[in-house]
C-alpha atoms as a PDB file:
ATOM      1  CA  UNK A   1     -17.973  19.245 -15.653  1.00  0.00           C
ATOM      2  CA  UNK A   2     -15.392  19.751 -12.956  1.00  0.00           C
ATOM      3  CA  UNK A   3     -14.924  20.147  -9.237  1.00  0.00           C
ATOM      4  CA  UNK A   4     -13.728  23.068  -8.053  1.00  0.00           C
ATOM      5  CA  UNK A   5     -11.611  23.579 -11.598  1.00  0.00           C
ATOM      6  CA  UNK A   6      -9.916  19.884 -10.836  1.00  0.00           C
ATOM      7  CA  UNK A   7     -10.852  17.401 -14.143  1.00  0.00           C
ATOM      8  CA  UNK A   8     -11.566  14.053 -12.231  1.00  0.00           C
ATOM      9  CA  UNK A   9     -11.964  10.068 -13.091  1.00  0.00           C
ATOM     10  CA  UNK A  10     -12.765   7.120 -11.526  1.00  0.00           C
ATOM     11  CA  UNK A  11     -11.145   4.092 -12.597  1.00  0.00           C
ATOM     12  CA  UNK A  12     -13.257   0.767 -11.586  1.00  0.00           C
ATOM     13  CA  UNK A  13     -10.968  -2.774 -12.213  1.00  0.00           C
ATOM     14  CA  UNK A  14     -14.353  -5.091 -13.139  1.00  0.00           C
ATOM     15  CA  UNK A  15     -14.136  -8.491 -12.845  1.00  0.00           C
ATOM     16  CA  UNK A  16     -17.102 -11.144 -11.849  1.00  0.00           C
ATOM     17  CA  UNK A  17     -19.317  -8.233 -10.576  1.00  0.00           C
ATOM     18  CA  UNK A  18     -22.149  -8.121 -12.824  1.00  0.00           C
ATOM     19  CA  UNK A  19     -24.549  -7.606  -9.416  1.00  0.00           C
ATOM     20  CA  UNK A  20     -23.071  -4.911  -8.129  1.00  0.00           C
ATOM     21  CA  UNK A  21     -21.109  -2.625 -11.047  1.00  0.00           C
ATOM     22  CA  UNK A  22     -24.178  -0.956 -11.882  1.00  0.00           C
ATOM     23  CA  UNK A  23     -24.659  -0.138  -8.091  1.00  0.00           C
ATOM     24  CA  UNK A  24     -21.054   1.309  -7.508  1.00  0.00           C
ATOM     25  CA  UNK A  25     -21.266   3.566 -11.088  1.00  0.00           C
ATOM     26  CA  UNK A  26     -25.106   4.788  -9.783  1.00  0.00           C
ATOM     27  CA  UNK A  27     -23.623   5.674  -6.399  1.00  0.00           C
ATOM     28  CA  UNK A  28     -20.526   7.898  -7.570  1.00  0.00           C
ATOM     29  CA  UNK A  29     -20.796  11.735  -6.713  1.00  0.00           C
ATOM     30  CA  UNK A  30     -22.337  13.571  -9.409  1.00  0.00           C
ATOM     31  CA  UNK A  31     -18.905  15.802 -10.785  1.00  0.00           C
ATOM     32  CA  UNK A  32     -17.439  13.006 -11.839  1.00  0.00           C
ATOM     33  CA  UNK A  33     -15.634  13.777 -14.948  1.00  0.00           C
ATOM     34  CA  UNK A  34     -15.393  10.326 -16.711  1.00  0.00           C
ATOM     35  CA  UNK A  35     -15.556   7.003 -15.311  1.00  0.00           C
ATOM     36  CA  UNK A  36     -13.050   4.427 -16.276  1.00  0.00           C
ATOM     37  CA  UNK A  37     -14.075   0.411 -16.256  1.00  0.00           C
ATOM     38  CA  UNK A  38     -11.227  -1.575 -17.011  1.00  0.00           C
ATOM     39  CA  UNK A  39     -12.951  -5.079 -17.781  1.00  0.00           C
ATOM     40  CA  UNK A  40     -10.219  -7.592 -16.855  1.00  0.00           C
ATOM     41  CA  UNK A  41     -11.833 -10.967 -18.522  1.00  0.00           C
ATOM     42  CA  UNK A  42     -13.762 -12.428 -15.644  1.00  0.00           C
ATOM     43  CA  UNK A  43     -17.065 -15.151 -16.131  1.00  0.00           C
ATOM     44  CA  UNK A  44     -19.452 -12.598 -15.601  1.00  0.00           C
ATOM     45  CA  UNK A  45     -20.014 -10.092 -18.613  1.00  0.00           C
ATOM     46  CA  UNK A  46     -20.292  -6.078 -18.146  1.00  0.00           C
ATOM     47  CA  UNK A  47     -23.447  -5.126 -18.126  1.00  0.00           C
ATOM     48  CA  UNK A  48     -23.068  -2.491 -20.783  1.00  0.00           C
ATOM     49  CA  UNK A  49     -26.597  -1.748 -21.535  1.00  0.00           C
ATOM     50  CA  UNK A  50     -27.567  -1.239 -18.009  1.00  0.00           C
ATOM     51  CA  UNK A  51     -24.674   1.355 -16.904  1.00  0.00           C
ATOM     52  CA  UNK A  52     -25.761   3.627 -20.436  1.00  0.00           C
ATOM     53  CA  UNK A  53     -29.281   3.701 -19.145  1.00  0.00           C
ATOM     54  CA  UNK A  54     -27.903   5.249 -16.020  1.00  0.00           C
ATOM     55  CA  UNK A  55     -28.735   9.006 -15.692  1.00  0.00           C
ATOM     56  CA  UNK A  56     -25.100  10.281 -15.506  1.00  0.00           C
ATOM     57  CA  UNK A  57     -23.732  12.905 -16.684  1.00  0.00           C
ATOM     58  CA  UNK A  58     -19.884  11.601 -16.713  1.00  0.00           C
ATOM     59  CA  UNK A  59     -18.459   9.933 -19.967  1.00  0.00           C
ATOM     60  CA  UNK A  60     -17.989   5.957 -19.189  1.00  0.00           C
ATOM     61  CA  UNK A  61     -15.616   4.723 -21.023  1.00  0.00           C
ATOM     62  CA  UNK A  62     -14.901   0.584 -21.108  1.00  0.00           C
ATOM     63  CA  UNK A  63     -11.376  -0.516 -21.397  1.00  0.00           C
ATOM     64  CA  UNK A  64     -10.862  -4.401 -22.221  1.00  0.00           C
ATOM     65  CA  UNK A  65      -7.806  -6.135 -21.434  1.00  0.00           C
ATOM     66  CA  UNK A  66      -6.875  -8.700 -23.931  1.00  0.00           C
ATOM     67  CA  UNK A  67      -6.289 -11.093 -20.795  1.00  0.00           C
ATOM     68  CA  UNK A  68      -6.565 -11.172 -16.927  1.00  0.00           C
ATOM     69  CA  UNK A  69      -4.073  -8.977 -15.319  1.00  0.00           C
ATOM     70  CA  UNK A  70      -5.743  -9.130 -11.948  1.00  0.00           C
ATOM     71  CA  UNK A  71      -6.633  -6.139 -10.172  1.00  0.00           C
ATOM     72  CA  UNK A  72      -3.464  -4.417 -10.271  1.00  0.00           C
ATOM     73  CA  UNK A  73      -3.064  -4.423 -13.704  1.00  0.00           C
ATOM     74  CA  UNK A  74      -6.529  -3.771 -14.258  1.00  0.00           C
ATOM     75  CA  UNK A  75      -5.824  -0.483 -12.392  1.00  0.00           C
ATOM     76  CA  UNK A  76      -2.823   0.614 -13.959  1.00  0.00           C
ATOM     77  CA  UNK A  77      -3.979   0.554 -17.061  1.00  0.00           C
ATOM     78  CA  UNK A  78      -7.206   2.534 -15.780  1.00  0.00           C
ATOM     79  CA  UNK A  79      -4.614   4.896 -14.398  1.00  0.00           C
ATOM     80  CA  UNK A  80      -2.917   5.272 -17.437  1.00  0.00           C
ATOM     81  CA  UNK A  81      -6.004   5.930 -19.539  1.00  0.00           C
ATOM     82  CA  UNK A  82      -6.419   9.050 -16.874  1.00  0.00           C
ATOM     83  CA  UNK A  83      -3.049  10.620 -17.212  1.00  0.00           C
ATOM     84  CA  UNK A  84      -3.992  10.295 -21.376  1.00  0.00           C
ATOM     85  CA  UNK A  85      -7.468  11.898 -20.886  1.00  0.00           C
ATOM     86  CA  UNK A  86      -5.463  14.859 -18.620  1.00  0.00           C
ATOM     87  CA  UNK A  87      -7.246  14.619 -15.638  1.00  0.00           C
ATOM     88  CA  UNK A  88      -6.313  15.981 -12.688  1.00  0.00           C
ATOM     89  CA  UNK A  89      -7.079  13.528  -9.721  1.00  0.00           C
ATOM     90  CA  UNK A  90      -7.998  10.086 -10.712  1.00  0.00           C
ATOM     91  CA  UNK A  91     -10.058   7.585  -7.774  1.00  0.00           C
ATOM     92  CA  UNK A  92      -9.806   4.056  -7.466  1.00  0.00           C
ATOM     93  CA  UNK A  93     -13.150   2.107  -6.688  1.00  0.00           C
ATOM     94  CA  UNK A  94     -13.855  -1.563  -6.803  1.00  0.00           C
ATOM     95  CA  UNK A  95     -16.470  -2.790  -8.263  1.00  0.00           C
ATOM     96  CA  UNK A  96     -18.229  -4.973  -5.715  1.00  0.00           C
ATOM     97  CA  UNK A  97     -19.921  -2.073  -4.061  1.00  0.00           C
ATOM     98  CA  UNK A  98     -17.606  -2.829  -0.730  1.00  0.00           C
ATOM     99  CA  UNK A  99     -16.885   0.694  -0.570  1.00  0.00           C
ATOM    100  CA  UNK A 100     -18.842   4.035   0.303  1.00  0.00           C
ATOM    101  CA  UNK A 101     -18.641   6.452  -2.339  1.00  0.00           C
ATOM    102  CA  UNK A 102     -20.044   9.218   0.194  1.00  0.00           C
ATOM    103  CA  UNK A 103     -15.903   9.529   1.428  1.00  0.00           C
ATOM    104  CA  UNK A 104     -15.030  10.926  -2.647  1.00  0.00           C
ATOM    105  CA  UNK A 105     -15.538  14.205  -1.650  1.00  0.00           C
ATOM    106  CA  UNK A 106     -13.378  14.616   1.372  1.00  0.00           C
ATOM    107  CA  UNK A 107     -10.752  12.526  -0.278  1.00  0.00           C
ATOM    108  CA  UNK A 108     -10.595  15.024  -2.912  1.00  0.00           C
ATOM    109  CA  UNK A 109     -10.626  17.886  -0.706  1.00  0.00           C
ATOM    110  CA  UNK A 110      -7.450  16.988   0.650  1.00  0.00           C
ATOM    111  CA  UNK A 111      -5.849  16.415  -2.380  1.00  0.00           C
ATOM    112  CA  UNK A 112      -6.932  19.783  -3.941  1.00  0.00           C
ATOM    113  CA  UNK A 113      -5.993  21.636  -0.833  1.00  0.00           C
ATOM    114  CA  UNK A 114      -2.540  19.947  -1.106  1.00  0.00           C
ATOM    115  CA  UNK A 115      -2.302  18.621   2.276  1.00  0.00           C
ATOM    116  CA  UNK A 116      -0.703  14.696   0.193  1.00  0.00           C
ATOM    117  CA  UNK A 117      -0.400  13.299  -2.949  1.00  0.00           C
ATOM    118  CA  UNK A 118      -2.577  10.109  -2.284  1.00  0.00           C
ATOM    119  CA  UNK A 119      -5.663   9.789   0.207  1.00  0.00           C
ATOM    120  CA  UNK A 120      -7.176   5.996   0.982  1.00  0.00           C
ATOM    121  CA  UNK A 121      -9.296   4.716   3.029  1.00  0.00           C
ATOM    122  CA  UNK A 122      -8.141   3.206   6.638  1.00  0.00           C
ATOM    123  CA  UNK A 123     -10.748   0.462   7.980  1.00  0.00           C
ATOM    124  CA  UNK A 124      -8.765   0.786  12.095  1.00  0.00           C
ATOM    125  CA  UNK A 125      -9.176   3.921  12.748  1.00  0.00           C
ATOM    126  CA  UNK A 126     -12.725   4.278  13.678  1.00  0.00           C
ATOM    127  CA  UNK A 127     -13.801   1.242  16.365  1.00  0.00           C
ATOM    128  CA  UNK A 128     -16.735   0.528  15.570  1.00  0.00           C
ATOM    129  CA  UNK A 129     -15.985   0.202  11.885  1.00  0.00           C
ATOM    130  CA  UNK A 130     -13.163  -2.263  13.210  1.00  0.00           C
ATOM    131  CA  UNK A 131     -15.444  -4.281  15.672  1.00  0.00           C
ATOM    132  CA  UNK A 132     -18.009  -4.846  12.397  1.00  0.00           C
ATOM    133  CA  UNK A 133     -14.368  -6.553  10.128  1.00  0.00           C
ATOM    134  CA  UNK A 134     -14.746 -10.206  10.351  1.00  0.00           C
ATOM    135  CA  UNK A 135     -11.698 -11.444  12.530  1.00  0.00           C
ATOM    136  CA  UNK A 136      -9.741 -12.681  10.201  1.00  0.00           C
ATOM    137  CA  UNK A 137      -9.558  -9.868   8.118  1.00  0.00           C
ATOM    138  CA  UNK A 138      -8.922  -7.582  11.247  1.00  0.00           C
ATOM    139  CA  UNK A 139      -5.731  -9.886  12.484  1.00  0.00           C
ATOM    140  CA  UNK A 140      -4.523 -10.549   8.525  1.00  0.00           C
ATOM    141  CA  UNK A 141      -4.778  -6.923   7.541  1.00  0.00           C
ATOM    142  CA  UNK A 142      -3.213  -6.031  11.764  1.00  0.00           C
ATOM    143  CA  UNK A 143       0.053  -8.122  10.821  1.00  0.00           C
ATOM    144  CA  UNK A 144       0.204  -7.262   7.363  1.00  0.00           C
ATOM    145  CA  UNK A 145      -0.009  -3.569   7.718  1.00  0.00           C
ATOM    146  CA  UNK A 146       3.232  -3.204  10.399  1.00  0.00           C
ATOM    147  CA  UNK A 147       4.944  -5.336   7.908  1.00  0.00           C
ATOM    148  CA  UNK A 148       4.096  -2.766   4.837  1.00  0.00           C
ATOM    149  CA  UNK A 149       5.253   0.020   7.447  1.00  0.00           C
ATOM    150  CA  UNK A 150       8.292  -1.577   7.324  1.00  0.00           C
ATOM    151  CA  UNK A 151       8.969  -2.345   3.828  1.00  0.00           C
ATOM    152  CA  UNK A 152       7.808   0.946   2.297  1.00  0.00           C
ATOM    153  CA  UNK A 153       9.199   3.627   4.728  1.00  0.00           C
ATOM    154  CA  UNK A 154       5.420   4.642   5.580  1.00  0.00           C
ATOM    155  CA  UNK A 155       4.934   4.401   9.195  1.00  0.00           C
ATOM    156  CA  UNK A 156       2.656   6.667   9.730  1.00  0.00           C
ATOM    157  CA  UNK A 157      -0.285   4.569   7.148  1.00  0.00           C
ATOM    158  CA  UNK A 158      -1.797   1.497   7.731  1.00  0.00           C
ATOM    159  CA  UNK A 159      -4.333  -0.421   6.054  1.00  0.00           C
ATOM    160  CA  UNK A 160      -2.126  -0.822   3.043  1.00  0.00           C
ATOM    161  CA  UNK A 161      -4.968  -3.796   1.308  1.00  0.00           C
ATOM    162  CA  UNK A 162      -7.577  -0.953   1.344  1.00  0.00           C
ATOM    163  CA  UNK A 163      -7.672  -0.354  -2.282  1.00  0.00           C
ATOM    164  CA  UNK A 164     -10.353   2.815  -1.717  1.00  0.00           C
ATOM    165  CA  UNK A 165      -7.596   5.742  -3.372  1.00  0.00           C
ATOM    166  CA  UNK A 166      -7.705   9.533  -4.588  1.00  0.00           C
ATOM    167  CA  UNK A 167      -4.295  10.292  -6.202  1.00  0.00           C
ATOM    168  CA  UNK A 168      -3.327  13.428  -7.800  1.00  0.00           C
ATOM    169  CA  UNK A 169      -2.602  12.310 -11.728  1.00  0.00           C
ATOM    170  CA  UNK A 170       0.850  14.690 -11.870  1.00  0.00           C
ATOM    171  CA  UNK A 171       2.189  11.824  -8.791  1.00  0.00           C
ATOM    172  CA  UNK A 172       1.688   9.081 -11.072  1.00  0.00           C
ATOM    173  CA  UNK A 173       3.313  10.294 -13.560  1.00  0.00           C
ATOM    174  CA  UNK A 174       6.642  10.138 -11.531  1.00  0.00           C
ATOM    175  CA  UNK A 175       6.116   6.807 -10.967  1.00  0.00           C
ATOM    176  CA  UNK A 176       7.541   3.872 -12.352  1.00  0.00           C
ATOM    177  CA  UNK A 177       4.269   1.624 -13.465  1.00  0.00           C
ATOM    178  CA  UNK A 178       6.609  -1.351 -14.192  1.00  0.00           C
ATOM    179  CA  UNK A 179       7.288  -1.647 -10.961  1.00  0.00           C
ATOM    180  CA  UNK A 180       4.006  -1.759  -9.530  1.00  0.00           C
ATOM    181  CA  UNK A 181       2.127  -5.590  -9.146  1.00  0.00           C
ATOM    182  CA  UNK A 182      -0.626  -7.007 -11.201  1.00  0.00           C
ATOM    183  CA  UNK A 183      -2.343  -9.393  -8.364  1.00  0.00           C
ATOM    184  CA  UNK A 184      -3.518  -7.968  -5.166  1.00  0.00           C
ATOM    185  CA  UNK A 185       0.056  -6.537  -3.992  1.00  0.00           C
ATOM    186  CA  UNK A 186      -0.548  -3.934  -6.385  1.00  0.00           C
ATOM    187  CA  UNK A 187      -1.796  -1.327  -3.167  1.00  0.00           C
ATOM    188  CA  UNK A 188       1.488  -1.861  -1.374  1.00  0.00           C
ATOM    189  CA  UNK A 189       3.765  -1.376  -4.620  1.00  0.00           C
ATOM    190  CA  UNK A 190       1.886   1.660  -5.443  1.00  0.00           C
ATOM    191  CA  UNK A 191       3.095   2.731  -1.851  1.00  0.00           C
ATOM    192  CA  UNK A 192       6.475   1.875  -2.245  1.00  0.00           C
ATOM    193  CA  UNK A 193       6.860   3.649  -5.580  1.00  0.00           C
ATOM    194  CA  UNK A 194       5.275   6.960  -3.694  1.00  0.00           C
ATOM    195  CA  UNK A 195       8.210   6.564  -1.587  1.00  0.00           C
ATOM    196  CA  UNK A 196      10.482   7.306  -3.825  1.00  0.00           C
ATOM    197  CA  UNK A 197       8.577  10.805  -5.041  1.00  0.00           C
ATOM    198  CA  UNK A 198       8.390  11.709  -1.138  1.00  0.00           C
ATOM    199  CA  UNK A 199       4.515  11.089  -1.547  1.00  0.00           C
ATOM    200  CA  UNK A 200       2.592  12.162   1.144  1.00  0.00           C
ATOM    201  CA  UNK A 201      -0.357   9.576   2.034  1.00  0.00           C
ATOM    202  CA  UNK A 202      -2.977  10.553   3.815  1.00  0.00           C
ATOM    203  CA  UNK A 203      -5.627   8.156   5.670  1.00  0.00           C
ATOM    204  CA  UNK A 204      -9.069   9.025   6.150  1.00  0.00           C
ATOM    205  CA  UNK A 205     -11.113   6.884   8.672  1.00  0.00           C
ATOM    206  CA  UNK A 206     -13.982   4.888   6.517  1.00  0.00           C
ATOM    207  CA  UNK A 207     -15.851   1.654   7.102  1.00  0.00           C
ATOM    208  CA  UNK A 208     -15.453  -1.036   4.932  1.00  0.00           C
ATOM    209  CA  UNK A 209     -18.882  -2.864   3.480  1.00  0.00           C
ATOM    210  CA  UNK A 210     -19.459  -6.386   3.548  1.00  0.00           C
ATOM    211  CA  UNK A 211     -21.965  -7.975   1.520  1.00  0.00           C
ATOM    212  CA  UNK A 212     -22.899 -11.828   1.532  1.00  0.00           C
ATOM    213  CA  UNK A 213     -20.374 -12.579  -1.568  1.00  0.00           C
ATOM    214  CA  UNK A 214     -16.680 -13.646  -0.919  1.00  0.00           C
ATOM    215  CA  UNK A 215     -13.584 -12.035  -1.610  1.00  0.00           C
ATOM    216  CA  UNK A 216     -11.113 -14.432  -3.687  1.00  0.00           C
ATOM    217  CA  UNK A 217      -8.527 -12.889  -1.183  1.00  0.00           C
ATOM    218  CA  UNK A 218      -7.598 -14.574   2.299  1.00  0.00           C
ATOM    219  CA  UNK A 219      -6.429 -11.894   4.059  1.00  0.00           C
ATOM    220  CA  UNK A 220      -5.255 -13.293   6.910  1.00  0.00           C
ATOM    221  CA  UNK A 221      -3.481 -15.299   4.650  1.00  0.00           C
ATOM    222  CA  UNK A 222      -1.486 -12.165   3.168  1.00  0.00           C
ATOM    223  CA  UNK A 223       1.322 -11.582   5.565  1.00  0.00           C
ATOM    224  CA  UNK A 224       2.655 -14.899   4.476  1.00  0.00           C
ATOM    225  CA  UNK A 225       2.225 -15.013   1.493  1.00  0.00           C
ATOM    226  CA  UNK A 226       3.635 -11.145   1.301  1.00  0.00           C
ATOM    227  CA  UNK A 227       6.509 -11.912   3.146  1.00  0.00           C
ATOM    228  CA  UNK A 228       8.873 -12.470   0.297  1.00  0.00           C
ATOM    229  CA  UNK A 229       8.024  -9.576  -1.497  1.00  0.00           C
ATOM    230  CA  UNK A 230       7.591  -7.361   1.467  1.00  0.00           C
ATOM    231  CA  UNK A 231      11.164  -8.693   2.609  1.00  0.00           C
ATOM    232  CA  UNK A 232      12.827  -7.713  -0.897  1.00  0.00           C
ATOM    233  CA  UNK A 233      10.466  -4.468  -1.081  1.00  0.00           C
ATOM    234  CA  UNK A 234      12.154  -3.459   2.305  1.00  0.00           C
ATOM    235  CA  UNK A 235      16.002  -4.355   1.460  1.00  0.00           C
ATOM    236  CA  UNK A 236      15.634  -2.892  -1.903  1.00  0.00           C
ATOM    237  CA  UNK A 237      14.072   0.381  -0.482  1.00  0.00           C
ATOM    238  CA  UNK A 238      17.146   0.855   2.604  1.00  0.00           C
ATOM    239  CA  UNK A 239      19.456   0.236  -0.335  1.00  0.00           C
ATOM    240  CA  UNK A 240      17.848   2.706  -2.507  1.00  0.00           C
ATOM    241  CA  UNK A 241      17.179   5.475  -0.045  1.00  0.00           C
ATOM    242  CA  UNK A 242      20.526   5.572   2.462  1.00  0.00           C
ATOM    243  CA  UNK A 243      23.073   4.097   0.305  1.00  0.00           C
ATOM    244  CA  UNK A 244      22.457   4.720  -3.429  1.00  0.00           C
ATOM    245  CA  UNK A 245      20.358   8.073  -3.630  1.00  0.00           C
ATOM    246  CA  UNK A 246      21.653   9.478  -0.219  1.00  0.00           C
ATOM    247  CA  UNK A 247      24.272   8.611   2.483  1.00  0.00           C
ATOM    248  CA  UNK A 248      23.422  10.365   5.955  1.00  0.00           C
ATOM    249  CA  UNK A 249      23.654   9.529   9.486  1.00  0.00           C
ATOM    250  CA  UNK A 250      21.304   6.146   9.376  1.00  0.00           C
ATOM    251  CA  UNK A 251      23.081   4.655   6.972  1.00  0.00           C
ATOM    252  CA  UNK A 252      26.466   5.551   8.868  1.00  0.00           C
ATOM    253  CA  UNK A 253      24.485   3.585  11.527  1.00  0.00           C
ATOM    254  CA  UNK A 254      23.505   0.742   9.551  1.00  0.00           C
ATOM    255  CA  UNK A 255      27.322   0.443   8.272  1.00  0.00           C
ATOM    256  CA  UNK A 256      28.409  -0.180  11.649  1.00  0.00           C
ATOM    257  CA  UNK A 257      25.447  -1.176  13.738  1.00  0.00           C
ATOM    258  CA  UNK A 258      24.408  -4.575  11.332  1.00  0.00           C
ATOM    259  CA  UNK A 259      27.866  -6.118  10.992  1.00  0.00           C
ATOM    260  CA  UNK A 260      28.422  -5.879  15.012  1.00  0.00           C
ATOM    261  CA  UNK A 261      24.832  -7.199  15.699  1.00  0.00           C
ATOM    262  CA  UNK A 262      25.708 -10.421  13.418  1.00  0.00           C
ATOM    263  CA  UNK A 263      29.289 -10.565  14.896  1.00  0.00           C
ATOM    264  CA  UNK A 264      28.218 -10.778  18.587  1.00  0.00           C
ATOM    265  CA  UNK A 265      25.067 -13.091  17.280  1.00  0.00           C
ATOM    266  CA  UNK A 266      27.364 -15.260  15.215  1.00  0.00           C
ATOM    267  CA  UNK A 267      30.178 -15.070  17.057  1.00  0.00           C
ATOM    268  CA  UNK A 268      28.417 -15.713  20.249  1.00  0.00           C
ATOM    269  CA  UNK A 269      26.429 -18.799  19.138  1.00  0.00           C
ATOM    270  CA  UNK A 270      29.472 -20.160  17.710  1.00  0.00           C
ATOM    271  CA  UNK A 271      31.414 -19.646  21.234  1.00  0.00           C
ATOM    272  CA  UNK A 272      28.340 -20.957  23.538  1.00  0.00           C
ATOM    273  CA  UNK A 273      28.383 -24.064  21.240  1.00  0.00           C
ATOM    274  CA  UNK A 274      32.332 -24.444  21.486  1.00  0.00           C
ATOM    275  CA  UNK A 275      32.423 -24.227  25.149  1.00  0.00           C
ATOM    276  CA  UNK A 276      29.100 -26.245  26.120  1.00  0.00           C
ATOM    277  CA  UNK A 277      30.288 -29.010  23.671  1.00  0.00           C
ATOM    278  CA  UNK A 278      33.760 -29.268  25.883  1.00  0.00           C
ATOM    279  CA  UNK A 279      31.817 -28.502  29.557  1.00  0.00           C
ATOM    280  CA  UNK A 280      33.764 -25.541  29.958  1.00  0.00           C
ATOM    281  CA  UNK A 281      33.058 -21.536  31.368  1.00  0.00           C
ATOM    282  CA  UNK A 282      33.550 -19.476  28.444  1.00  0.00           C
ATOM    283  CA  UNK A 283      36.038 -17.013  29.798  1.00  0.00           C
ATOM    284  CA  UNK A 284      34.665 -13.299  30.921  1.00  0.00           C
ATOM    285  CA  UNK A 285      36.770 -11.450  27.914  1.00  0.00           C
ATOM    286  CA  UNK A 286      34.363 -13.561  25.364  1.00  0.00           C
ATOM    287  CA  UNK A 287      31.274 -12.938  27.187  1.00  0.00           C
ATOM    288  CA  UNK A 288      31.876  -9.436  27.528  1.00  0.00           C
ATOM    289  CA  UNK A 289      32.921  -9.348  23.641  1.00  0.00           C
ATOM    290  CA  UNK A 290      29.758 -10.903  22.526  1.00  0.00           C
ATOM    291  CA  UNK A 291      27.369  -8.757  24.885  1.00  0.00           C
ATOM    292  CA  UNK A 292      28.717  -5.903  23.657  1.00  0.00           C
ATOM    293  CA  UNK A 293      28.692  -6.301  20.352  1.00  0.00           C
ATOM    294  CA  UNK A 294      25.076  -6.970  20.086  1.00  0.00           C
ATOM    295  CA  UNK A 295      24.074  -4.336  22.377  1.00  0.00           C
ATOM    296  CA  UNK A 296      25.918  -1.844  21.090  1.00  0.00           C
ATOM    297  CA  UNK A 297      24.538  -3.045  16.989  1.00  0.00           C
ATOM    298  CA  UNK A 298      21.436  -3.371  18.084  1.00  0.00           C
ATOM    299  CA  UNK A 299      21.175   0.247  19.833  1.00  0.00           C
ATOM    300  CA  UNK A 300      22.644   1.537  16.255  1.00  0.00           C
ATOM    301  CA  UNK A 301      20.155  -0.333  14.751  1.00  0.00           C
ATOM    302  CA  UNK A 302      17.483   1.058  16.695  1.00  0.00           C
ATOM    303  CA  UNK A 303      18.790   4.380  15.860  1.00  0.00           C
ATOM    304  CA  UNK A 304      18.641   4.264  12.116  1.00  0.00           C
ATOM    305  CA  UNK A 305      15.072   2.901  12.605  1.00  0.00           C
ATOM    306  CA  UNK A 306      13.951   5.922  14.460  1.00  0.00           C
ATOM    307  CA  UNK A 307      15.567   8.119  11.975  1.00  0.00           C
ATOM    308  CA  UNK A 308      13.522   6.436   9.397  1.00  0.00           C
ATOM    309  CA  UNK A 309      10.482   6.824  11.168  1.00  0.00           C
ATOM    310  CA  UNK A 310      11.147  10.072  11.904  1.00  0.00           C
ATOM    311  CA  UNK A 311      11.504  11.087   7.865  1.00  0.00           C
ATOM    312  CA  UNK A 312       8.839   9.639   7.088  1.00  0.00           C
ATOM    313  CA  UNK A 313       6.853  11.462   4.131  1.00  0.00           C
ATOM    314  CA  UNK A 314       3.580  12.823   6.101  1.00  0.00           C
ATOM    315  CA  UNK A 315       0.640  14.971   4.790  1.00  0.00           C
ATOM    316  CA  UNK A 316      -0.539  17.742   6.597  1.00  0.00           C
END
């Protein structure tokens, strides 16, 4: 079985969902090639006997990790099990039944049609969806998704924790998988790797589903706890993209524009403390020194940040 000549899978990370696996597995489209579990040693046992009496006709096929990897490493090896079994386009689906199956395939569809390398599911763009997101998911997932912008290079995504993904198989095989996270930054390393490939991402509006159980995430928790990682992921990727692999007009402007920014910052702070400390008028020359320093670095900065918006990878 195929769709439209395109082999797919669906890889499901399982762990502490025995109420609602069978649910998600029931629910997948019908042309499903094979469906991946990747049990990832939670409390809760897989239901094996249940999901074989399910009238499928895709091949389900159990991976067990030896030990909990969390549900990034879950994934990758589910991902990896794909690119083995040669399928084409491999989907990501979680297995508390908090997403809608219905959106497979139009997430395909855009894949096949090549219009991006990855499609996933964005919870803001429809309102009412947004309205229904308890409110501190909507303001974690708000504050965490312009600081992903930043630190992958995609600004025109959001939604980076939505773990709902359709990703063409020959795109993750570019990818470095020991570079991508085991815990629950494994979305937005996935997104920084696609960087590197030029990966187009494409967002499709869908609603998120929430049931009575809790997630083991705190979301509104997540920019702070991110913010190390996101703040490495971001120098790492500016080093990588406009200094080691390329060197082009931003980072001509980030040459120039940081060190004058922290000169006139430094310099200036240093100066204002000088001067207050002996009750004096710092003289004009100084003043005008500083002021234009950090206009002038902050303008180039702004610059090299509009360039990188502006090259972007975007799907069609």
């Amino acid at each position: 079985m195929s769709y439209k000549n395109n082999s797919i899978a669906v890889v499901i990370p399982y762990y502490n969902a025995s109420q609602h696996i069978v649910n998600v597995v029931q629910k997948l489209p019908h042309f499903i090639d094979e469906i991946i579990i990747v049990d990832d040693k939670g409390r809760e046992k897989l239901p094996l006997a249940k999901l074989h009496d399910l009238s499928t006709s895709a091949l389900i096929s159990v991976i067990e990790n030896e030990r909990n990897l969390g549900v990034g490493g879950a994934t990758k090896n589910g991902f990896l099990r794909s690119i083995d079994n040669n399928h084409d386009i491999v989907i990501k689906v979680d297995a508390d039944d908090q997403m809608d199956t219905s959106y497979v395939e139009e997430m395909i569809n855009y894949l096949i049609s090549d219009k991006a390398e990855m499609v996933k599911g964005n919870r803001f763009i429809n309102t009412k969806a947004l309205m229904k997101m308890p409110i501190v998911r909507r303001v974690g997932n708000l504050g965490l998704s312009f600081l992903t912008k930043a630190a992958t290079g995609y600004w025109n995504n959001f939604d980076p924790t939505n773990g709902f993904l359709a990703i063409k198989t020959s795109a993750l095989k570019k990818i470095n998988f020991d570079n991508l996270s085991e815990r629950y930054f494994f979305e937005t390393s996935l997104i920084s790797e696609f960087y590197f490939i030029n990966g187009r991402i494409k967002d499709i509006s869908m609603p998120a589903i929430y049931g009575e159980e809790k997630s083991s995430m705190k979301v509104w928790k997540m920019p702070l706890i991110f913010s190390k990682k996101l703040i490495s992921l971001f120098f790492k990727r500016i080093i990588k993209q406009y200094f080691l692999f390329d060197f082009n007009i931003a980072s001509l402007y980030i040459v120039v524009g940081l060190p004058l920014f922290l000169f006139g910052v430094i310099y200036g702070l240093f100066e204002w403390w000088f001067y207050s400390s002996q009750d004096l008028y710092a003289p004009t020359g100084t003043i005008m020194l500083v002021s234009l320093s950090i206009i002038l670095g902050f303008q180039l900065l702004l610059q090299a940040i509009q360039y990188d918006i502006f090259n972007a990878p975007k799907a069609k």
